[in-house]
Protein backbone atom coordinates (compact mmCIF):
# COMPACT_ATOMS: atom_id res chain seq x y z
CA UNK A 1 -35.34 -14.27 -0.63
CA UNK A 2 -32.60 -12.22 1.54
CA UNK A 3 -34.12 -10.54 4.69
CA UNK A 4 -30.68 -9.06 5.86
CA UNK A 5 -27.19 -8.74 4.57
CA UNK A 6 -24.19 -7.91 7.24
CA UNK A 7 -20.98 -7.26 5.80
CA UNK A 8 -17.85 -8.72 7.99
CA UNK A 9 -15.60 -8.09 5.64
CA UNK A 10 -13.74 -5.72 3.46
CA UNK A 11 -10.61 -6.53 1.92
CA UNK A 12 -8.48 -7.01 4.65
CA UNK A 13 -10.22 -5.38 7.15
CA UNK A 14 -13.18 -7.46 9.69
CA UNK A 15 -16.12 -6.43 11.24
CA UNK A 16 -13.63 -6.82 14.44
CA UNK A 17 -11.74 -3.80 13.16
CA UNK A 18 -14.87 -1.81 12.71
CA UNK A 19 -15.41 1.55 14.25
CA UNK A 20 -18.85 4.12 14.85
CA UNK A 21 -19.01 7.00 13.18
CA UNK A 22 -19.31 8.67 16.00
CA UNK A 23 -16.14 7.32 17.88
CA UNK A 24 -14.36 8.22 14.12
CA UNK A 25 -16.27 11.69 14.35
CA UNK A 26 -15.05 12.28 17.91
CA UNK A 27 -11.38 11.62 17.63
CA UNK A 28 -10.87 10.84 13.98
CA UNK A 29 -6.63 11.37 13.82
CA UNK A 30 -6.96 7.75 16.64
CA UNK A 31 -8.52 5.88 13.73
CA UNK A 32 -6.75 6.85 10.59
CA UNK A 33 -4.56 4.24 9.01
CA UNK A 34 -1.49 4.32 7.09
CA UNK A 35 -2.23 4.13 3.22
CA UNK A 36 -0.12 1.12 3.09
CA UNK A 37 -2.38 -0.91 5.11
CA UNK A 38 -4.65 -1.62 2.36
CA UNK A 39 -1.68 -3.62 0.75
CA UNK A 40 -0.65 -5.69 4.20
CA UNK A 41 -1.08 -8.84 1.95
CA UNK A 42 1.27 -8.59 -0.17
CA UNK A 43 4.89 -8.49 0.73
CA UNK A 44 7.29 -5.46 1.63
CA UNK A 45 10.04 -4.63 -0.92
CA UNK A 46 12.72 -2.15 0.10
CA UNK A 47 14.98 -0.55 -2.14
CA UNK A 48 17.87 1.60 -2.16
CA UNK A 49 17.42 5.26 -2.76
CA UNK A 50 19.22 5.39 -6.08
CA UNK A 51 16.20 2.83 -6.76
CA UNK A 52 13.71 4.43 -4.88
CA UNK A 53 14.69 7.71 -6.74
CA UNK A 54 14.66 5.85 -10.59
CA UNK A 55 10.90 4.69 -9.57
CA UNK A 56 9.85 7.62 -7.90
CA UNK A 57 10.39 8.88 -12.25
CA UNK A 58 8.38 6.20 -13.88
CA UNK A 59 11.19 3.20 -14.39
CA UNK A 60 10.58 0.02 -14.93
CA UNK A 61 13.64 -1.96 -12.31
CA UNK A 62 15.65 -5.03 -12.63
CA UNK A 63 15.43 -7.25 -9.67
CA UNK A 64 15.91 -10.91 -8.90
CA UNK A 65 12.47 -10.91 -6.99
CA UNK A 66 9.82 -13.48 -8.10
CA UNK A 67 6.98 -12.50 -9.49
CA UNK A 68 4.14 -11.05 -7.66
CA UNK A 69 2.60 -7.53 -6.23
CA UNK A 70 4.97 -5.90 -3.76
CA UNK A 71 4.25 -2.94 -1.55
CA UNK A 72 7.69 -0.64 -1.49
CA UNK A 73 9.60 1.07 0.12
CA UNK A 74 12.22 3.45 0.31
CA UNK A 75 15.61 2.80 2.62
CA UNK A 76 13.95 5.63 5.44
CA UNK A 77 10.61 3.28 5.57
CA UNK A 78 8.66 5.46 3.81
CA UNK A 79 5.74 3.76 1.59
CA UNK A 80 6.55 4.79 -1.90
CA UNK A 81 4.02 2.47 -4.06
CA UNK A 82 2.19 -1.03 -5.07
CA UNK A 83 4.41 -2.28 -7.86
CA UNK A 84 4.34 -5.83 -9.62
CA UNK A 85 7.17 -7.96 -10.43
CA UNK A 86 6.97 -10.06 -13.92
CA UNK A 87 10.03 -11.54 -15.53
CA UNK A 88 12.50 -9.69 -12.77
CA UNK A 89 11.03 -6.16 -13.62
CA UNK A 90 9.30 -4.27 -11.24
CA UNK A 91 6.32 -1.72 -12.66
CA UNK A 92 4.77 1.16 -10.80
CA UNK A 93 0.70 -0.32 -10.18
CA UNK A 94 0.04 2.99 -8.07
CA UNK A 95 2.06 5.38 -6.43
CA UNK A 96 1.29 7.09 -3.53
CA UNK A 97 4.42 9.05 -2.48
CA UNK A 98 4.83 13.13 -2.09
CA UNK A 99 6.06 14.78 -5.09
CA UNK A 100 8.45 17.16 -4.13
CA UNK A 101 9.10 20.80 -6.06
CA UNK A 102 12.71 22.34 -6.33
């Protein structure tokens, strides 16, 4: 029978990394993490923005990379999804860049 449980990890993140809620309460803009953090596994892809552009409307992309989850990004370093190479094509997993209007 389990007395206790203590988790020390999450996905990439430790116990080390670990803050209160009351340090995140008091100054929570210090603590915030880029988005593409929860990816840091998996390794950076930067395209062109003719590329960037094609993906940003939902096509699949020809590309010589091997096969395997890719975070990417545009040519200004900006985190435009988690895509997944198979058979040279890159797919859209998730995106999580702005959508921009006119």
């Amino acid at each position: 029978c389990m007395s206790s449980l203590r988790r020390t990890r999450a996905g990439v993140f430790s116990v080390d990394q670990a803050h209160t809620i009351e340090q995140i309460a008091s100054e929570p803009e210090k603590y915030i993490l880029p988005v593409d953090t929860l990816f840091s596994e998996f390794p950076k892809l930067t395209v062109n923005s003719g590329t960037a552009s094609r993906l940003k409307n939902g096509n699949i992309i020809k590309t010589e990379h091997n096969n395997g989850k890719y975070r990417v990004y545009d040519e200004t370093g900006e985190f435009l999804l988690l895509g997944e190479v198979f058979n040279r094509e890159l797919r859209t997993i998730k995106s999580f860049f702005e959508v921009s209007h006119g």
